[in-house]
Protein backbone atom coordinates (compact mmCIF):
# COMPACT_ATOMS: atom_id res chain seq x y z
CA UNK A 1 5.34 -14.05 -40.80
CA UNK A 2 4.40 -15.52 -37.37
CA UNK A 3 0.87 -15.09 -35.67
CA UNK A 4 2.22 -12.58 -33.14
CA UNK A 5 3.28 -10.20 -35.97
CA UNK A 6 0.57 -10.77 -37.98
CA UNK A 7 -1.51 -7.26 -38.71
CA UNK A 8 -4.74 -6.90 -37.33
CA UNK A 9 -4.19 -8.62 -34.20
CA UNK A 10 -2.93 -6.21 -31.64
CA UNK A 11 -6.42 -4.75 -32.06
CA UNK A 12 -7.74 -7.63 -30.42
CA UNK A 13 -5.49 -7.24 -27.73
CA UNK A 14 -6.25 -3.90 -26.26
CA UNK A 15 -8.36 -0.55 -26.54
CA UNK A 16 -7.65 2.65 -25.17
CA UNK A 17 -10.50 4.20 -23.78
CA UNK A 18 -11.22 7.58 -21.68
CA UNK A 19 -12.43 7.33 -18.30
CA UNK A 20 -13.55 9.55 -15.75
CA UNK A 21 -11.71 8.64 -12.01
CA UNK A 22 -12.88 10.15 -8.35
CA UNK A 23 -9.48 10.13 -6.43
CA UNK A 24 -8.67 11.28 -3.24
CA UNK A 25 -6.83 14.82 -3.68
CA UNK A 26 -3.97 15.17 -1.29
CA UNK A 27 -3.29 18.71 -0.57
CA UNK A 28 0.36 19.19 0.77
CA UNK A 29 0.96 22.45 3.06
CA UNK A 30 4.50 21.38 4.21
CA UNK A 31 7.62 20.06 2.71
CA UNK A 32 8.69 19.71 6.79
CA UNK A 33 7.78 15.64 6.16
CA UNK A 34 8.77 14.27 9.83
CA UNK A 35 5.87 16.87 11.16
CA UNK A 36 3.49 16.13 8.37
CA UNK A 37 4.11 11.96 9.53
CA UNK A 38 3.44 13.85 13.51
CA UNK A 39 0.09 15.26 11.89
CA UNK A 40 -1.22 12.35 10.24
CA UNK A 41 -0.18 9.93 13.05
CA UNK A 42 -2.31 12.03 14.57
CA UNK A 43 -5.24 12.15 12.88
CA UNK A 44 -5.49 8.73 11.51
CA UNK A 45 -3.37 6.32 13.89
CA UNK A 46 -6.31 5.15 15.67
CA UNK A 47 -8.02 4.33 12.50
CA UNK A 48 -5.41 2.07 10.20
CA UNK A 49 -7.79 1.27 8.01
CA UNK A 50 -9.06 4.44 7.54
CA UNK A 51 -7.88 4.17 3.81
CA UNK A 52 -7.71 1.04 1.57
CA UNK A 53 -4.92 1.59 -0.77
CA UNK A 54 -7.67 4.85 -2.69
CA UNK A 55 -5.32 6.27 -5.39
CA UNK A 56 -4.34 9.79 -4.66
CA UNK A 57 -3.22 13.19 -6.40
CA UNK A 58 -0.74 15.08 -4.65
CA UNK A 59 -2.10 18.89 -4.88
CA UNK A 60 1.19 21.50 -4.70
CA UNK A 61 -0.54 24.58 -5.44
CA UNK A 62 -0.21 25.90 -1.89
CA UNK A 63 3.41 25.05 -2.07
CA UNK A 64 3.77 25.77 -6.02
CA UNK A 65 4.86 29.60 -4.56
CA UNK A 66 7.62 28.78 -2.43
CA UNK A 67 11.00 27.68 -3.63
CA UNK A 68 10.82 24.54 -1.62
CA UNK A 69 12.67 21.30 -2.56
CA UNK A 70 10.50 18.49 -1.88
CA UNK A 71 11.75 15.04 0.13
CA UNK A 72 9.00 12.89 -2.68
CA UNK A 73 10.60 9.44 -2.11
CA UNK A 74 9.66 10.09 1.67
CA UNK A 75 6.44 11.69 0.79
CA UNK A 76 5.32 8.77 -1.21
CA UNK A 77 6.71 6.13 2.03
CA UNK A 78 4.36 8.03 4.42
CA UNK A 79 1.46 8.24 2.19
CA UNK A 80 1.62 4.22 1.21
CA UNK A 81 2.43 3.67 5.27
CA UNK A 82 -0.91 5.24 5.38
CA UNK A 83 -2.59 2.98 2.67
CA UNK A 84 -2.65 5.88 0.07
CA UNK A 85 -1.65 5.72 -3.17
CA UNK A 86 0.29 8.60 -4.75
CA UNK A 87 -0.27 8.10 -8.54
CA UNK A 88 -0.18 12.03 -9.78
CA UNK A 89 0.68 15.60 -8.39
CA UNK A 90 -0.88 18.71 -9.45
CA UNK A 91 -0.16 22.75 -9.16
CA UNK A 92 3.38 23.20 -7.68
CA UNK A 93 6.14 24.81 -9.37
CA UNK A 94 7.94 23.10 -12.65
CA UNK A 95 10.97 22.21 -10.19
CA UNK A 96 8.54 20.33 -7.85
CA UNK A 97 6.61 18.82 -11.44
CA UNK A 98 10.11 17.40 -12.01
CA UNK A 99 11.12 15.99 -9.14
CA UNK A 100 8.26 14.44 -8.74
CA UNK A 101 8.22 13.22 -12.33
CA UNK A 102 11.75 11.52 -11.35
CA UNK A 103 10.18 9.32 -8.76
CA UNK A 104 7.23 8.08 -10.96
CA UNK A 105 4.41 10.80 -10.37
CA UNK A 106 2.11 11.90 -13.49
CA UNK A 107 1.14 15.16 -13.68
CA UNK A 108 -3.03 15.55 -12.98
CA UNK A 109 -4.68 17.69 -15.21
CA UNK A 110 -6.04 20.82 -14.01
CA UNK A 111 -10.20 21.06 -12.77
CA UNK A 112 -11.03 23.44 -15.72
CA UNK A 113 -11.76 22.67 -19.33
CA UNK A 114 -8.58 22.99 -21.66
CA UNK A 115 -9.21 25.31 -24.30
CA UNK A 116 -10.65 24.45 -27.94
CA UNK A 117 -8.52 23.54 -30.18
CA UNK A 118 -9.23 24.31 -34.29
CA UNK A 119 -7.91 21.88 -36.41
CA UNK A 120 -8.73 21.76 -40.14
CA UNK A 121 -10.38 18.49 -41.64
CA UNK A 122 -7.35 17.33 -43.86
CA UNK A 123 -4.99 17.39 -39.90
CA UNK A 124 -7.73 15.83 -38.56
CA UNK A 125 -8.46 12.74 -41.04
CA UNK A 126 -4.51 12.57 -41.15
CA UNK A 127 -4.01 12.03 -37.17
CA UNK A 128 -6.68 9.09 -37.44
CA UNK A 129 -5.61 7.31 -40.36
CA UNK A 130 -1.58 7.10 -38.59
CA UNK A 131 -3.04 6.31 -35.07
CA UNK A 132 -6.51 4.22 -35.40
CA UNK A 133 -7.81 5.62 -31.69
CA UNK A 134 -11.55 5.62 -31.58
CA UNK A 135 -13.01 8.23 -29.91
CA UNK A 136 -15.88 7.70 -27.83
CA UNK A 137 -18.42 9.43 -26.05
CA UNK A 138 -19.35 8.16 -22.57
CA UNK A 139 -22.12 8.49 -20.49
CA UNK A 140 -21.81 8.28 -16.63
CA UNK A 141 -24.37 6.39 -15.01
CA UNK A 142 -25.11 7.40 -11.44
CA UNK A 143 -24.52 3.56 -9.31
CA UNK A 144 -26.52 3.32 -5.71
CA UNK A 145 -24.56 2.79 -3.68
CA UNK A 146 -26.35 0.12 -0.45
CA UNK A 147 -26.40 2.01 3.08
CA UNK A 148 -24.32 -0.34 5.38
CA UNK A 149 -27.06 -1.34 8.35
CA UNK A 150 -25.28 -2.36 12.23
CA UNK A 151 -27.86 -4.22 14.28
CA UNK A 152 -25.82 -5.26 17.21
CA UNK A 153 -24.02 -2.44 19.52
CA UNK A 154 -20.19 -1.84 18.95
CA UNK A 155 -17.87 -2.69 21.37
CA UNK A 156 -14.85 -0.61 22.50
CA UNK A 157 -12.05 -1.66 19.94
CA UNK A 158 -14.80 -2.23 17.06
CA UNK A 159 -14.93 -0.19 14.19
CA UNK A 160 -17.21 -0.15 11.32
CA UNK A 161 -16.85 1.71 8.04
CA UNK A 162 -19.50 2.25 4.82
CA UNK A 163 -17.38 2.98 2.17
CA UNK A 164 -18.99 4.86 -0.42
CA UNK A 165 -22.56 5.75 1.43
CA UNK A 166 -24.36 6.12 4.43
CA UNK A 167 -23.81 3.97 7.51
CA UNK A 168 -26.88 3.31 10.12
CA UNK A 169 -26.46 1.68 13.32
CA UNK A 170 -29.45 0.47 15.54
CA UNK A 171 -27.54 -0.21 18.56
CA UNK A 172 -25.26 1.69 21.21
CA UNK A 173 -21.63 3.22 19.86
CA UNK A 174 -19.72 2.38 23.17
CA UNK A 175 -17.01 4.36 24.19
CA UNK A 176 -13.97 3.06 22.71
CA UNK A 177 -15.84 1.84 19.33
CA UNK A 178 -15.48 4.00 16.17
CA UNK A 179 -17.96 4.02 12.99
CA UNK A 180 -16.77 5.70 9.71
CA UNK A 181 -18.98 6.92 6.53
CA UNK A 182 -18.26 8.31 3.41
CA UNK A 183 -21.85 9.27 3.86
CA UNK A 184 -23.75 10.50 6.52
CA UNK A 185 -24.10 8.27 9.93
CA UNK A 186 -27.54 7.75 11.91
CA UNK A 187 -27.37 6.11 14.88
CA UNK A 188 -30.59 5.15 16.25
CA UNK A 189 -28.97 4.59 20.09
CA UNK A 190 -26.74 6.35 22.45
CA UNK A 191 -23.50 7.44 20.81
CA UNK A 192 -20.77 7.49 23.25
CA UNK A 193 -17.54 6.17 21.03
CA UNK A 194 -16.38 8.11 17.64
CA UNK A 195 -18.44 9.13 14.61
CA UNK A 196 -16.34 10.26 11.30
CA UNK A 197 -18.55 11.02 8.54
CA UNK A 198 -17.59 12.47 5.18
CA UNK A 199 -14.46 10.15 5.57
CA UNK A 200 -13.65 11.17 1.94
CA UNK A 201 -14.56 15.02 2.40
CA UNK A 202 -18.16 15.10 1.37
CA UNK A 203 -19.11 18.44 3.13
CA UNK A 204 -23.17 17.75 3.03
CA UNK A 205 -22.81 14.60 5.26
CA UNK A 206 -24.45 14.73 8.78
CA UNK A 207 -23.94 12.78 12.10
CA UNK A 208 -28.12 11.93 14.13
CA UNK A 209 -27.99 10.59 17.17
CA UNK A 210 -30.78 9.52 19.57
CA UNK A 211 -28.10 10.78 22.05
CA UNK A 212 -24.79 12.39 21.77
CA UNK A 213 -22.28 11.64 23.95
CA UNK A 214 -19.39 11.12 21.38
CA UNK A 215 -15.42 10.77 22.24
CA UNK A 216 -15.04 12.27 18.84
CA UNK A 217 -17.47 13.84 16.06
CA UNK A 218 -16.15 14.79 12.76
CA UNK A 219 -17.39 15.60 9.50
CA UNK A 220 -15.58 16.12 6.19
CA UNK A 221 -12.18 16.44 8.61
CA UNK A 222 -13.39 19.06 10.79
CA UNK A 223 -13.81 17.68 14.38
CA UNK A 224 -14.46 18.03 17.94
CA UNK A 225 -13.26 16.18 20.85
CA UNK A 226 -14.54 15.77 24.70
CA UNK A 227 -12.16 18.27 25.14
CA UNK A 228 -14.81 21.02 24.11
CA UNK A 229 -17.89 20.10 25.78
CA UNK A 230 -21.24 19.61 23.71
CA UNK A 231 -24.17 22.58 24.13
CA UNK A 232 -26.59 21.63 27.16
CA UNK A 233 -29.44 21.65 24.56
CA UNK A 234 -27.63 18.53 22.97
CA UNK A 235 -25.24 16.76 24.93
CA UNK A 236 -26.85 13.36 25.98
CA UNK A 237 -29.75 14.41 23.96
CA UNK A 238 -31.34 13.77 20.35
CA UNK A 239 -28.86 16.18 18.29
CA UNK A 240 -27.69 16.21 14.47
CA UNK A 241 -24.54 17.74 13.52
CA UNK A 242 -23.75 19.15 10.08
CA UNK A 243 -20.78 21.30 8.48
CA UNK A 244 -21.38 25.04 8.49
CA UNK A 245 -18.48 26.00 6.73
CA UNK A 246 -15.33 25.05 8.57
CA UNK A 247 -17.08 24.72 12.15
CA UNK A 248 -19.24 22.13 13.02
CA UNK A 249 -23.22 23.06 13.99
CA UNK A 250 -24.84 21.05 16.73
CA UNK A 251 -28.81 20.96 16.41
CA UNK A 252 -31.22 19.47 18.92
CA UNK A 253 -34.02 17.09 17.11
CA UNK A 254 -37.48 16.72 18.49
CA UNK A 255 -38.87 13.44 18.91
């Protein structure tokens, strides 16, 4: 018998373990994939590096009612154009689940607990003698993550992003520069360029400036351009700005 065959040693090789993933969750509105590319040019072709290859679930419930054949090979082409990762769908309708089973695609399980199972001891001793899986019982750890700290002001053209946490910059935001957080952003200076916090959709993040005069705010996706002019009592002022919802509430701060 040679070594590679010999028992005991494919043990040594590998484990299968669970693990508990935060991924990005995709949800698809359209199967109309030339306008979603429109949309998303949009929204993130000023910022290329907006994403850094984060795996991501496609979520088809919103299309899961509609008998809609989707184009997946060039879903998947826009989405990796964008530096995502499609690695699983979820919700949709089983001809959608197949189709996008035929192009590689998992299927995600659902949010919600699956339902206890009863199995009797003698099933249960039987399933672990054939397949020698160890179960094990994990225990998240909560990991700081640093705050990301700017000293110097930000140029047009200059972009800064805190993945993961809270970004603070002690110098001007010029028009033209753009800082990104997963966290909240403070910004200890005039902001006159673009502020995206919440980059990942974390609703409780906030945007302080010592004054707002942003291009662009936006929090958790939901955003506001010079288009729609700032409140008197903020614009150019000391002002947070935090998610209400789905609009966007502009606060003076006293100093």
């Amino acid at each position: 018998m040679s070594a590679a065959s010999t028992p005991g040693t494919s043990s040594a090789l590998f484990d299968l373990k669970s693990a508990s993933l935060t991924l990005v969750s995709f949800v698809l509105r359209t199967g109309n994939i030339p306008a979603l590319a429109l949309a998303m040019e949009e929204r993130f072709g000023e910022t290329p590096d907006f994403f850094s290859h984060d795996p991501v679930v496609i979520d088809l419930t919103p299309m899961g009612s509609l008998s809609v054949a989707l184009d997946f090979p060039a879903l998947l082409t826009l989405l990796k154009r964008f530096k995502l990762n499609p690695v699983a769908v979820r919700g949709g309708s089983q001809q959608q689940l197949d189709a996008a089973q035929k192009v590689g695609l998992g299927e995600a399980p659902d949010s919600h607990a699956a339902p206890a199972r009863v199995e009797t001891k003698e099933v249960v001793r039987e399933v672990i003698r054939e397949v020698q899986v160890p179960v094990e019982v994990q225990v998240e750890v909560p990991v700081a993550v640093p705050t990301m700290i700017v000293d110097r002001p930000l140029r047009s053209g200059q972009q800064v992003y805190a993945k993961g946490g809270d970004l603070i910059v002690m110098a001007a935001v010029n028009n033209g520069a753009e800082v990104i957080a997963d966290g909240s952003i403070h910004i200890y200076a005039p902001l006159r360029g673009k502020a995206i916090a919440g980059a990942k959709g974390n609703t409780e993040a906030r945007i302080f400036a010592m004054s707002l005069e942003p291009e662009l705010i936006s929090i958790a996706g939901t955003y506001r351009t010079t288009e729609n002019p700032l409140p008197a009592n903020v614009a150019g002022k000391p002002a947070q700005v935090r998610l209400e919802g789905d609009r966007l509430v502009f606060e003076p701060i006293s100093i």
